[in-house]
Protein backbone atom coordinates (compact mmCIF):
# COMPACT_ATOMS: atom_id res chain seq x y z
CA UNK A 1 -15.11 111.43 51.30
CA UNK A 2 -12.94 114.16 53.25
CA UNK A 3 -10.09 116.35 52.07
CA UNK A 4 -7.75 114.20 54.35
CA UNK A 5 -9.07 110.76 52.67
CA UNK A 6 -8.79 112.43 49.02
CA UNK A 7 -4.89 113.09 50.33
CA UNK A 8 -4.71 109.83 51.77
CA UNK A 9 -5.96 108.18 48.42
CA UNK A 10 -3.62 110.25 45.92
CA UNK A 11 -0.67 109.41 48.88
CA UNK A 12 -1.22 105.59 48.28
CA UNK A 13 -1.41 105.40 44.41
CA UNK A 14 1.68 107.93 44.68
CA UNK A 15 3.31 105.23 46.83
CA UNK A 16 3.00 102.53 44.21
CA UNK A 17 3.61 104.33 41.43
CA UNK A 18 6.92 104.85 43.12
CA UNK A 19 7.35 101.70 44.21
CA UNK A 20 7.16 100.54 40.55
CA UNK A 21 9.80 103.15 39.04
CA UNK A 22 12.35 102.16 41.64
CA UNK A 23 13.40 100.08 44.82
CA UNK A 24 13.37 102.42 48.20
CA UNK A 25 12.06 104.98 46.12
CA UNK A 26 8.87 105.91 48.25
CA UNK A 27 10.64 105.91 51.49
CA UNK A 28 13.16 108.84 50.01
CA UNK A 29 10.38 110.96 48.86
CA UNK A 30 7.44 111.05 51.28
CA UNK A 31 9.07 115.20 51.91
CA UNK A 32 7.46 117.08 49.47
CA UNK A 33 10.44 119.22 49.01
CA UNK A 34 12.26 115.78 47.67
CA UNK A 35 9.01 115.26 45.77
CA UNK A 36 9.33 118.31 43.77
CA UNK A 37 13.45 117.85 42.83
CA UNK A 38 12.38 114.18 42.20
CA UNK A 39 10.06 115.03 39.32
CA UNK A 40 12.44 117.86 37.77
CA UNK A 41 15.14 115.97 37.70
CA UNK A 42 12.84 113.23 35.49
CA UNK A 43 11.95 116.36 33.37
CA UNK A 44 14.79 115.20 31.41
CA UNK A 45 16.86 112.29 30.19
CA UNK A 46 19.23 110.84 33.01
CA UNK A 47 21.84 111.32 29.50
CA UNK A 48 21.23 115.18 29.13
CA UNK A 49 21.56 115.81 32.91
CA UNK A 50 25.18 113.88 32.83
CA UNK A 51 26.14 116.15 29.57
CA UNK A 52 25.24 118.85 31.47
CA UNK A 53 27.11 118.73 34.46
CA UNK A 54 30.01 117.65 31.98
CA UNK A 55 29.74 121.12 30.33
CA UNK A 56 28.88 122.81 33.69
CA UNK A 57 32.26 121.35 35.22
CA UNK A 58 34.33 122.24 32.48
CA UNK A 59 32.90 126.32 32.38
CA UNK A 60 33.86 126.24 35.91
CA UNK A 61 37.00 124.90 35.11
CA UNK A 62 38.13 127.45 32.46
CA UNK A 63 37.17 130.04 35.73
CA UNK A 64 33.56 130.73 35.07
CA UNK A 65 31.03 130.66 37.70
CA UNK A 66 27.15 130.33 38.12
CA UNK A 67 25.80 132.91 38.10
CA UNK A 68 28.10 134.77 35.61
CA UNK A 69 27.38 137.84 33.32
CA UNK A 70 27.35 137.60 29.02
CA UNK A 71 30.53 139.17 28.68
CA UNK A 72 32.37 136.05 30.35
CA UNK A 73 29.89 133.35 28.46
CA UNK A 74 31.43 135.82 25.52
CA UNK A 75 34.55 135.20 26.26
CA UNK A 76 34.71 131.80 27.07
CA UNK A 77 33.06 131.11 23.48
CA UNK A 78 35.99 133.15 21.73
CA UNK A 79 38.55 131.23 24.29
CA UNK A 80 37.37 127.67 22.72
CA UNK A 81 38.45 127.41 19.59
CA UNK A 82 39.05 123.67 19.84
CA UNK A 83 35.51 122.60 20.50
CA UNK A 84 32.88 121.91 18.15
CA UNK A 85 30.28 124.00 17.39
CA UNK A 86 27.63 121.57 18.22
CA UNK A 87 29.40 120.98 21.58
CA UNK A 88 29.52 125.19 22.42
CA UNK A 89 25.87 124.58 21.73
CA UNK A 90 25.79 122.11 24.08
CA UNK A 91 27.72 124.59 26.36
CA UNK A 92 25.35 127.41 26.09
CA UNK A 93 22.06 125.13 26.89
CA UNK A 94 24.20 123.88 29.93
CA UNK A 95 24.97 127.64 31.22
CA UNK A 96 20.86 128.34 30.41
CA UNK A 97 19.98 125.42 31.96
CA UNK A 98 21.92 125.92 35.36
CA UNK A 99 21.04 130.36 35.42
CA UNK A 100 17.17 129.33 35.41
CA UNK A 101 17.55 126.47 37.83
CA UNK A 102 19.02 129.48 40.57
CA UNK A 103 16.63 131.84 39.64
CA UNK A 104 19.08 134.17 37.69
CA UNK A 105 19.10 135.94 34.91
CA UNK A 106 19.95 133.24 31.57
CA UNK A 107 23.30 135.50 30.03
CA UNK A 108 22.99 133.37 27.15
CA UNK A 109 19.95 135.25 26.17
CA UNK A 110 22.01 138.33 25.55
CA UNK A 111 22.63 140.00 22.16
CA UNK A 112 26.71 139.71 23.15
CA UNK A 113 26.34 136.21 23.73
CA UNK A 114 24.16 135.41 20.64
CA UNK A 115 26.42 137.43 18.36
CA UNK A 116 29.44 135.98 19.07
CA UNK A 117 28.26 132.44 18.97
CA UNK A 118 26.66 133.44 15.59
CA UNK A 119 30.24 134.36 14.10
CA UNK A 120 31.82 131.38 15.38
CA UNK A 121 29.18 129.55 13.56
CA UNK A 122 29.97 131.67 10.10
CA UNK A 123 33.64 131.22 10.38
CA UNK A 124 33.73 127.83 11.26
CA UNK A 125 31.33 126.96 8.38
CA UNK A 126 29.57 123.51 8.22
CA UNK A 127 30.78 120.89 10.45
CA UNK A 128 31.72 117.82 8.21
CA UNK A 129 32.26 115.07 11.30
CA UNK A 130 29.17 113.39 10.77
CA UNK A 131 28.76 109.78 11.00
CA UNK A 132 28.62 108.23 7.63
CA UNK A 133 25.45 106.33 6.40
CA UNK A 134 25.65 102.61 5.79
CA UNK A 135 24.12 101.54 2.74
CA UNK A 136 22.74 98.36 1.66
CA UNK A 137 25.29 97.55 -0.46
CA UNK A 138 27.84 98.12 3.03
CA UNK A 139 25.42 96.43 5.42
CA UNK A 140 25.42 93.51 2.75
CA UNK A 141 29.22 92.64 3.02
CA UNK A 142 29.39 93.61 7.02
CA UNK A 143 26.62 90.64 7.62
CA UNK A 144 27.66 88.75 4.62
CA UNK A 145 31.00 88.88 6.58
CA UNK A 146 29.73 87.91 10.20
CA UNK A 147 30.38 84.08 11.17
CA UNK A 148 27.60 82.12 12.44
CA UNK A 149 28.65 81.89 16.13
CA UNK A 150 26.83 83.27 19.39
CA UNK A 151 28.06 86.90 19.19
CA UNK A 152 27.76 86.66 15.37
CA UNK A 153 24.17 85.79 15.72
CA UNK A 154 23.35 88.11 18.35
CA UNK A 155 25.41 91.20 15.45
CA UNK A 156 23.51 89.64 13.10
CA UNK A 157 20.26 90.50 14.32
CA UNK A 158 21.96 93.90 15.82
CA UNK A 159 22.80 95.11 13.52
CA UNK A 160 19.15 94.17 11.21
CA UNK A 161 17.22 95.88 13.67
CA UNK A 162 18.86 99.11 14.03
CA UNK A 163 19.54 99.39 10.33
CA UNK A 164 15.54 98.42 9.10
CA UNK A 165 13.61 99.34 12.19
CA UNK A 166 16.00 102.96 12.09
CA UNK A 167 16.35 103.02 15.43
CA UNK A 168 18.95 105.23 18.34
CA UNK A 169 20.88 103.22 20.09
CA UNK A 170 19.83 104.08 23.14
CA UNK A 171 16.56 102.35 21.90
CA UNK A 172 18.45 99.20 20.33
CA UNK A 173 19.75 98.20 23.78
CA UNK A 174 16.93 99.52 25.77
CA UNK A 175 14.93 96.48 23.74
CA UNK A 176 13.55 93.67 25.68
CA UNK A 177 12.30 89.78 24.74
CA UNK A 178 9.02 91.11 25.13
CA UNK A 179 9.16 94.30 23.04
CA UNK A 180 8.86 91.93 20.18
CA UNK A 181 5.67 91.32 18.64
CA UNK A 182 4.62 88.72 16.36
CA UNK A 183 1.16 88.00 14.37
CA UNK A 184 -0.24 86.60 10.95
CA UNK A 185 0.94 90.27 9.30
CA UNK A 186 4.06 89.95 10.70
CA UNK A 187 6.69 91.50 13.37
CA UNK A 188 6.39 94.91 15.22
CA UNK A 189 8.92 96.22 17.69
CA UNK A 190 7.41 98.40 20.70
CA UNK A 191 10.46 101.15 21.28
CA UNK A 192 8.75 101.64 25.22
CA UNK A 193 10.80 105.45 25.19
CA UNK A 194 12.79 107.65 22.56
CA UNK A 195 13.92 110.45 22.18
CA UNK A 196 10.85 112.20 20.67
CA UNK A 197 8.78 110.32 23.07
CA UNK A 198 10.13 111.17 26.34
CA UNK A 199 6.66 110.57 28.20
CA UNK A 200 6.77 106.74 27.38
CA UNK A 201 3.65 106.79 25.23
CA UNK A 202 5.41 103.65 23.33
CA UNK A 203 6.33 103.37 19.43
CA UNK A 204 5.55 100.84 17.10
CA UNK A 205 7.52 99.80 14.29
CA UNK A 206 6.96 96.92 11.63
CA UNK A 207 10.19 94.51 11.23
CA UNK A 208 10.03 93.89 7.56
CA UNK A 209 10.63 90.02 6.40
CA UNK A 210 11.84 89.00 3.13
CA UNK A 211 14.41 86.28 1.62
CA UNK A 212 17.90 86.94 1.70
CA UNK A 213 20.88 87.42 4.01
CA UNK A 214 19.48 91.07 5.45
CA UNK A 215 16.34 90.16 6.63
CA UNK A 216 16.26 90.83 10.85
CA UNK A 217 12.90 88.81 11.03
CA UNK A 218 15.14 85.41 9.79
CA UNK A 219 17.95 86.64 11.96
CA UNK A 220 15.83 87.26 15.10
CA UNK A 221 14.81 83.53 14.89
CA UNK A 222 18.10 82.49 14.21
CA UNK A 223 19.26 84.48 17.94
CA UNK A 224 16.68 83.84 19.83
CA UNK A 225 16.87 79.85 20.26
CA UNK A 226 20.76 80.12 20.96
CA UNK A 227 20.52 83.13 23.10
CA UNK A 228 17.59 81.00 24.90
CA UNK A 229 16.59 84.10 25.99
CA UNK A 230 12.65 84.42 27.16
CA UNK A 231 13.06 87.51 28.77
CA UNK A 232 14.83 90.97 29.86
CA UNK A 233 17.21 92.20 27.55
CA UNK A 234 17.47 91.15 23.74
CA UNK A 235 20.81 92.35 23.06
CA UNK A 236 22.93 91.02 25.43
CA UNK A 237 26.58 91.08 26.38
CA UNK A 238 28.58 88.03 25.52
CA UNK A 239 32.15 87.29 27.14
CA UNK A 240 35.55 86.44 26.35
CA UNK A 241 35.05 82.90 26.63
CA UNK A 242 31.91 83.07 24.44
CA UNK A 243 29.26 83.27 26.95
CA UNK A 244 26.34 84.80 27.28
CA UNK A 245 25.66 87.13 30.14
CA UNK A 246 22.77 88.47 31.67
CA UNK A 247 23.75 91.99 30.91
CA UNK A 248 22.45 94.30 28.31
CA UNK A 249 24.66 95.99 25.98
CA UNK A 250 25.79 99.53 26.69
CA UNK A 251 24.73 102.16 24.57
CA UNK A 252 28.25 103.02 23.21
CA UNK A 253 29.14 99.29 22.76
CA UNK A 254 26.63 99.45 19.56
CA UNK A 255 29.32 101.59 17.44
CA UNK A 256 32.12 99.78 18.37
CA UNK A 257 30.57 96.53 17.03
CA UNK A 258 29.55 98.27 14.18
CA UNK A 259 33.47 99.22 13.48
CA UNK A 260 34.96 96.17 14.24
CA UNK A 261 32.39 93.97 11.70
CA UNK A 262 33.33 96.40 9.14
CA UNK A 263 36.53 96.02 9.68
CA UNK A 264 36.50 92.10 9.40
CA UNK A 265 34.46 92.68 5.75
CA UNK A 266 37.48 94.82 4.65
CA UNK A 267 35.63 98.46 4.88
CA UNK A 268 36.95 101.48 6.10
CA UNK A 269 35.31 101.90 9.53
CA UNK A 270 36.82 104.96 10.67
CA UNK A 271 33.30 107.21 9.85
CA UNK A 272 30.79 104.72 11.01
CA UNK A 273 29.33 105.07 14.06
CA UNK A 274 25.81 103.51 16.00
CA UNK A 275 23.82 106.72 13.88
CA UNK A 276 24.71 105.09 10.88
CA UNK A 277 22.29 102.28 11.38
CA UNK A 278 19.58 104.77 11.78
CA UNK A 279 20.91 107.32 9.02
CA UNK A 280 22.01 104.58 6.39
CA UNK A 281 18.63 103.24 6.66
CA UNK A 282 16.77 107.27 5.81
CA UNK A 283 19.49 107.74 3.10
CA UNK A 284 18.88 104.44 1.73
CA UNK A 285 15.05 104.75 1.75
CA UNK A 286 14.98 107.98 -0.32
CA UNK A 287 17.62 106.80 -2.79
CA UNK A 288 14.80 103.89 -3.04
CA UNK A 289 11.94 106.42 -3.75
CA UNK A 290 10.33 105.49 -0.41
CA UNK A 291 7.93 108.26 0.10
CA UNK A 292 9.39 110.48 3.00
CA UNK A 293 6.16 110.10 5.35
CA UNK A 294 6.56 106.30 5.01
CA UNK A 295 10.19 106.73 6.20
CA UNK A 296 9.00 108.91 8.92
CA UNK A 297 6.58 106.42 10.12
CA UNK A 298 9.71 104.30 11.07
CA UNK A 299 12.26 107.03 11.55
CA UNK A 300 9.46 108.62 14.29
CA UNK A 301 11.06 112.41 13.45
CA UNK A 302 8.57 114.55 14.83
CA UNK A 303 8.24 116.09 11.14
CA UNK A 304 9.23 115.41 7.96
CA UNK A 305 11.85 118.32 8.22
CA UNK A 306 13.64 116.40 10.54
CA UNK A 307 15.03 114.37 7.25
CA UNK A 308 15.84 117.29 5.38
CA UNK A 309 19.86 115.83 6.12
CA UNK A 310 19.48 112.60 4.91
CA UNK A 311 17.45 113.65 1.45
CA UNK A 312 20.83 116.22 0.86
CA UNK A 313 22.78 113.18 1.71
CA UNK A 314 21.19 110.82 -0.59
CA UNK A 315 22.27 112.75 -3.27
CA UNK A 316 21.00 114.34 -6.75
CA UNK A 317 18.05 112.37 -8.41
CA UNK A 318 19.21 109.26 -10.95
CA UNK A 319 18.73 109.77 -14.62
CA UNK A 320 15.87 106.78 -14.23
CA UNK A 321 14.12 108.47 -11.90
CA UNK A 322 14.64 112.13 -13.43
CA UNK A 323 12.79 110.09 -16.37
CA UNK A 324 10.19 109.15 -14.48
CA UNK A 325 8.95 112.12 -14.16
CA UNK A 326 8.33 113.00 -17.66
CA UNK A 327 6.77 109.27 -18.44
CA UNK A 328 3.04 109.83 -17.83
CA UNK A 329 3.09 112.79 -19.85
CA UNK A 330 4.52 111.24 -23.06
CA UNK A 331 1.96 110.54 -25.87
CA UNK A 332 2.05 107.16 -27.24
């Protein structure tokens, strides 16, 4: 085979490769030049690139520019006062981001820049706007509180899944019919992409199933025969007049439901938020004394110091299990 068949080859299985990811897609990127800004934009989550041209726009419309020098990144960190520091964060990665993509020199970098974002951090102190866990105790009156019709169902089951399978909810929504997985040892739920698996490797997570209210196994099957849903989305939008719509739910939808159940059981839902699910459950676990790499194995952090926050949240040890330790060592 020739150089020009090898390119020929590698041309066609680009072609349906492309073909697959999107409609009209080969026909805009035959040019190699739209090639190339095809694949860096995919570098990175179609979220992160909205954020940051969010933060870009607003720099520029304080009066920076791109490219700019550290003493202006400098002061446009001292001149927002009103912003988070997780969102000047943000900010800076934005500024970074946009410097390297022109082939200038990243100002963040500099010891100004870095200095002055430090302070901000030391004077502002911990940031204490975090979403607040739901227990089991909370997630017990929200369902307990849910009535039994379509959208309550389709909650129902929500709300289960997110909470036991600790999942994003980007990943809650992105969930199909067929990411559902059932055999003689029980459910699994593939999570296709995720934050720490942005190359679509696919995570598996085990749906637990036991008696009571809160199990998302029982309220799965109680969705999926109403929803008569066989495929696409699982979570689905359902509208005014109580229909159901072909339309998955939007990734912010997931805390509003959240608040508004909690609401309806009498709880304060001014803290919760769609993280909750996924915290509450990591909180929960350890306060359980589930081992921390068997809540990473549903969690997915990359390591187990990505739950250093929820073992700080879940609180000192109880006096039982303070006990515990000293058990094995007493003499009878």
């Amino acid at each position: 085979m020739t150089a020009d068949d090898t390119s020929k080859t590698a041309d066609t299985e680009l072609c349906k490769r492309l073909h697959r990811a999107g409609p009209d897609l080969c026909n805009r990127l035959h040019n190699l030049d739209a090639r190339i800004a095809y694949y860096i934009g995919a570098a990175r989550a179609p979220a992160t690139h909205r954020a940051y041209a969010a933060d870009i726009a607003a720099f520029l419309a304080w009066g920076g520019a791109i490219p700019t020098t550290p003493q202006a990144v400098a002061a446009y960190l001292a001149s927002s006062e009103d912003l988070a520091v997780s969102t000047l964060r943000r900010r800076l990665a934005a500024i970074a981001d946009a410097h390297q993509n022109g082939g200038y020199p990243d100002p963040t970098k500099h010891p100004l820049v870095r200095k002055v974002f430090r302070g901000i951090r030391r004077v502002r102190g911990a940031e204490v706007s975090a979403p607040e866990p739901l227990d089991v105790s909370m997630l017990s009156g929200i369902i307990g509180a849910i009535p039994d019709d379509l959208a309550g169902k389709r909650d129902r089951a929500l709300l289960l899944v997110g909470f036991f399978c600790a999942l994003r909810r980007s990943e809650l929504v992105s969930l199909g019919v067929t990411d559902l997985h059932t055999s003689a040892d029980g459910w699994t739920v593939n999570i296709r992409r995720s934050k720490t698996d942005q190359n679509a490797a696919g995570q598996q997570v085990c749906l637990p199933s036991f008696s009571g209210s809160l199990c998302p196994v029982a309220a799965l099957a109680s969705w999926l025969p109403v929803a008569d849903i066989t495929d696409g989305p699982l979570f689905r939008v359902v509208d005014k007049l109580g229909k159901l719509t072909p339309k998955a739910l939007a990734p912010q939808s997931i805390g509003a439901i959240l608040r508004q159940r909690a609401a309806s059981a009498g709880l304060p839902p001014k803290h919760l938020s769609a993280h909750s699910l996924r915290s509450g459950f990591a909180v929960s676990a350890v306060r359980a004394g589930m081992s921390l790499p068997l809540i990473q194995a549903v969690t997915r952090h990359r390591t187990l110091d990505g739950l250093a926050p929820y073992v700080r949240t879940s609180g000192p040890p109880t006096n039982l299990q303070m006990a515990g330790l000293i058990k094995p060592n007493l003499k009878s």
